[in-house]
C-alpha atoms as a PDB file:
ATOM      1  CA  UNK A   1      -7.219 -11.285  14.256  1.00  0.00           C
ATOM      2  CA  UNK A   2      -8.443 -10.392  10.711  1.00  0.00           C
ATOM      3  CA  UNK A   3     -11.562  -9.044  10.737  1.00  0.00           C
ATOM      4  CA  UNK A   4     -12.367  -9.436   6.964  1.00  0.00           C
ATOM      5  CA  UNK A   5     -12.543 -12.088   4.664  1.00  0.00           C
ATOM      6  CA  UNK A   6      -9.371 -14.416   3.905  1.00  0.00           C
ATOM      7  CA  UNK A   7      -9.559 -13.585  -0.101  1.00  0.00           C
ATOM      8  CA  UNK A   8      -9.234  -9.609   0.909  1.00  0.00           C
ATOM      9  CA  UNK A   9      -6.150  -8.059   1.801  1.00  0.00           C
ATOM     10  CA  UNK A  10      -4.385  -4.342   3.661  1.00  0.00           C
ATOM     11  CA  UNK A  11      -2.061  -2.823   1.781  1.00  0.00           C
ATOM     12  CA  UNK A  12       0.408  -3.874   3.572  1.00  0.00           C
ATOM     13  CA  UNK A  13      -0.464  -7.664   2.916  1.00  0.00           C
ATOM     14  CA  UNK A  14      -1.110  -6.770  -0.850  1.00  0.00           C
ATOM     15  CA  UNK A  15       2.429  -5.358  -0.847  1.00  0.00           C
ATOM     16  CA  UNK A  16       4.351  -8.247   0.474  1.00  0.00           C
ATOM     17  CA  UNK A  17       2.329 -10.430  -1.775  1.00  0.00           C
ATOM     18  CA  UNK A  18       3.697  -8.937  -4.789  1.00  0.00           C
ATOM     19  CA  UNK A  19       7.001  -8.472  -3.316  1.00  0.00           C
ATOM     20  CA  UNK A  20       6.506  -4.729  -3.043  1.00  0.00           C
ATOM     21  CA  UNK A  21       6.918  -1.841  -0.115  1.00  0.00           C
ATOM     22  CA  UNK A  22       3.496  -0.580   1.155  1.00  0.00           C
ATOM     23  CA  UNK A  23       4.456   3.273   0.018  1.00  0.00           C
ATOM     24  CA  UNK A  24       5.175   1.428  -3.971  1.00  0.00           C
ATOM     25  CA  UNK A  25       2.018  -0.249  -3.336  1.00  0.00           C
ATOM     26  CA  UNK A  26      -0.211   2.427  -2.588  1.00  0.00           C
ATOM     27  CA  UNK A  27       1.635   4.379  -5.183  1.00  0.00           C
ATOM     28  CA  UNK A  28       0.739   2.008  -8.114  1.00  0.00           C
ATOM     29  CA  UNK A  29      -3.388   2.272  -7.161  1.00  0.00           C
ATOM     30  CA  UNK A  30      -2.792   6.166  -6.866  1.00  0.00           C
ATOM     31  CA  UNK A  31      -1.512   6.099 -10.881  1.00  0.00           C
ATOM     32  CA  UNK A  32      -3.629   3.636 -11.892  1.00  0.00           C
ATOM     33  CA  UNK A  33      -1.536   0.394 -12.319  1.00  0.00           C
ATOM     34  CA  UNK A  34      -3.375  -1.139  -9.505  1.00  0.00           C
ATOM     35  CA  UNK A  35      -7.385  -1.547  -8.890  1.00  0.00           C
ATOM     36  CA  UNK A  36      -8.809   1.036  -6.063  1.00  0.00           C
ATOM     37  CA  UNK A  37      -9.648  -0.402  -3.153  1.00  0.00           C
ATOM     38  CA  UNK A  38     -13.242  -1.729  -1.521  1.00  0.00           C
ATOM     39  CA  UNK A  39     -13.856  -0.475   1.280  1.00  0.00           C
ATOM     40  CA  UNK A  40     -15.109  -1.716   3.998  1.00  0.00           C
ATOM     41  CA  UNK A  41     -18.799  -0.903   5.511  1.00  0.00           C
ATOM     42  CA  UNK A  42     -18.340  -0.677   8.643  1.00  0.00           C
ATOM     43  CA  UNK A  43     -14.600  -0.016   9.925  1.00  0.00           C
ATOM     44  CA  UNK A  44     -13.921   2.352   6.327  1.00  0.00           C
ATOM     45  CA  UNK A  45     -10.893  -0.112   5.992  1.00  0.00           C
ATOM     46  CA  UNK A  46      -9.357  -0.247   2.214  1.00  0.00           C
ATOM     47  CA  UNK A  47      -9.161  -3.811   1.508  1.00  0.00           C
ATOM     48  CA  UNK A  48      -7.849  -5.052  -1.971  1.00  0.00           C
ATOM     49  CA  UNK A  49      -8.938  -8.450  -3.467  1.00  0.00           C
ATOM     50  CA  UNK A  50      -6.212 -10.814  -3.761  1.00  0.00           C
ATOM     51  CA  UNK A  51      -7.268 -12.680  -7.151  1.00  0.00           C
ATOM     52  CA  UNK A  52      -7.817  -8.826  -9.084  1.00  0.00           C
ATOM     53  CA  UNK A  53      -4.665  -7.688  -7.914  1.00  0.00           C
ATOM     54  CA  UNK A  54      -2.614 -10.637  -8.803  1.00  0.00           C
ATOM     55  CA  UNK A  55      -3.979 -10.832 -12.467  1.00  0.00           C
ATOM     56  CA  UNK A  56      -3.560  -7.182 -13.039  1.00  0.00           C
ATOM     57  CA  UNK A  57      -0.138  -7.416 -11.990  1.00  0.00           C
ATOM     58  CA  UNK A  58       0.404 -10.696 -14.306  1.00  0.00           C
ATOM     59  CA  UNK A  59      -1.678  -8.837 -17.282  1.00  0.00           C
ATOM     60  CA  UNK A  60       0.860  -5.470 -16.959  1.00  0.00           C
ATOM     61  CA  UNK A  61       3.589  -7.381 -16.349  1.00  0.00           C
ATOM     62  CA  UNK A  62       3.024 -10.431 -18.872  1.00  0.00           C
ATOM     63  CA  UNK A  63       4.511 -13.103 -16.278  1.00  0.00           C
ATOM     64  CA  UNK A  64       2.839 -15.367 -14.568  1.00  0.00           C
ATOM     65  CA  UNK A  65       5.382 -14.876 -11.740  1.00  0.00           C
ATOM     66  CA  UNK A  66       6.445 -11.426 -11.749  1.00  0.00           C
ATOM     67  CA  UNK A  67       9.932 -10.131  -9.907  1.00  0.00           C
ATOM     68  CA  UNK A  68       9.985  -6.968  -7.705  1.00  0.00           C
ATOM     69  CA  UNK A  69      11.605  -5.102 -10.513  1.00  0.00           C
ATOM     70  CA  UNK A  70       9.451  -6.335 -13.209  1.00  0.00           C
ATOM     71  CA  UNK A  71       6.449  -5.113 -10.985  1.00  0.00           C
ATOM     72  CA  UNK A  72       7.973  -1.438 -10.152  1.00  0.00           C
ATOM     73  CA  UNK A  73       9.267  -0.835 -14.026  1.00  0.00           C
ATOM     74  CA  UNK A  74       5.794  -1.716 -14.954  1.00  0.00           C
ATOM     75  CA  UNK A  75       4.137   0.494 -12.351  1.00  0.00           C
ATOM     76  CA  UNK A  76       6.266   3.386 -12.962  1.00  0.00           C
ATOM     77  CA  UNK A  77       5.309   2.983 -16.631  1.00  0.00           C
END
């Protein structure tokens, strides 16, 4: 059961959102490509918002539907 709200998301549902592994993920916030996380109060949990996330990938990108490999080549820079 999710124990945070439904416009929040792990990595690992942030990842298969945007169609990439959890390790590329959490790679792209490390260099910047991606927002940091929030986290949360009381667990410590990193939790990303959906919306943020999908608009920064749409801004770097400049699709409104980005592909895997459009995502990666623009995370790797």
């Amino acid at each position: 059961m999710r124990q945070y709200a439904p416009d929040l998301c792990s990595a690992h549902e942030m990842a298969y959102l945007i169609s990439m592994k959890p390790s590329e993920f959490k790679e792209a916030v490390r260099t910047g490509f991606l927002p940091a996380p929030i986290q949360q109060p009381f667990t410590g949990k990193e939790l990303w918002d959906r919306q943020t996330v999908l608009d920064m990938v749409r801004s770097q990108t400049g699709k409104k539907s980005p592909t895997q490999q459009t995502i990666l080549d623009a995370a790797r820079g």
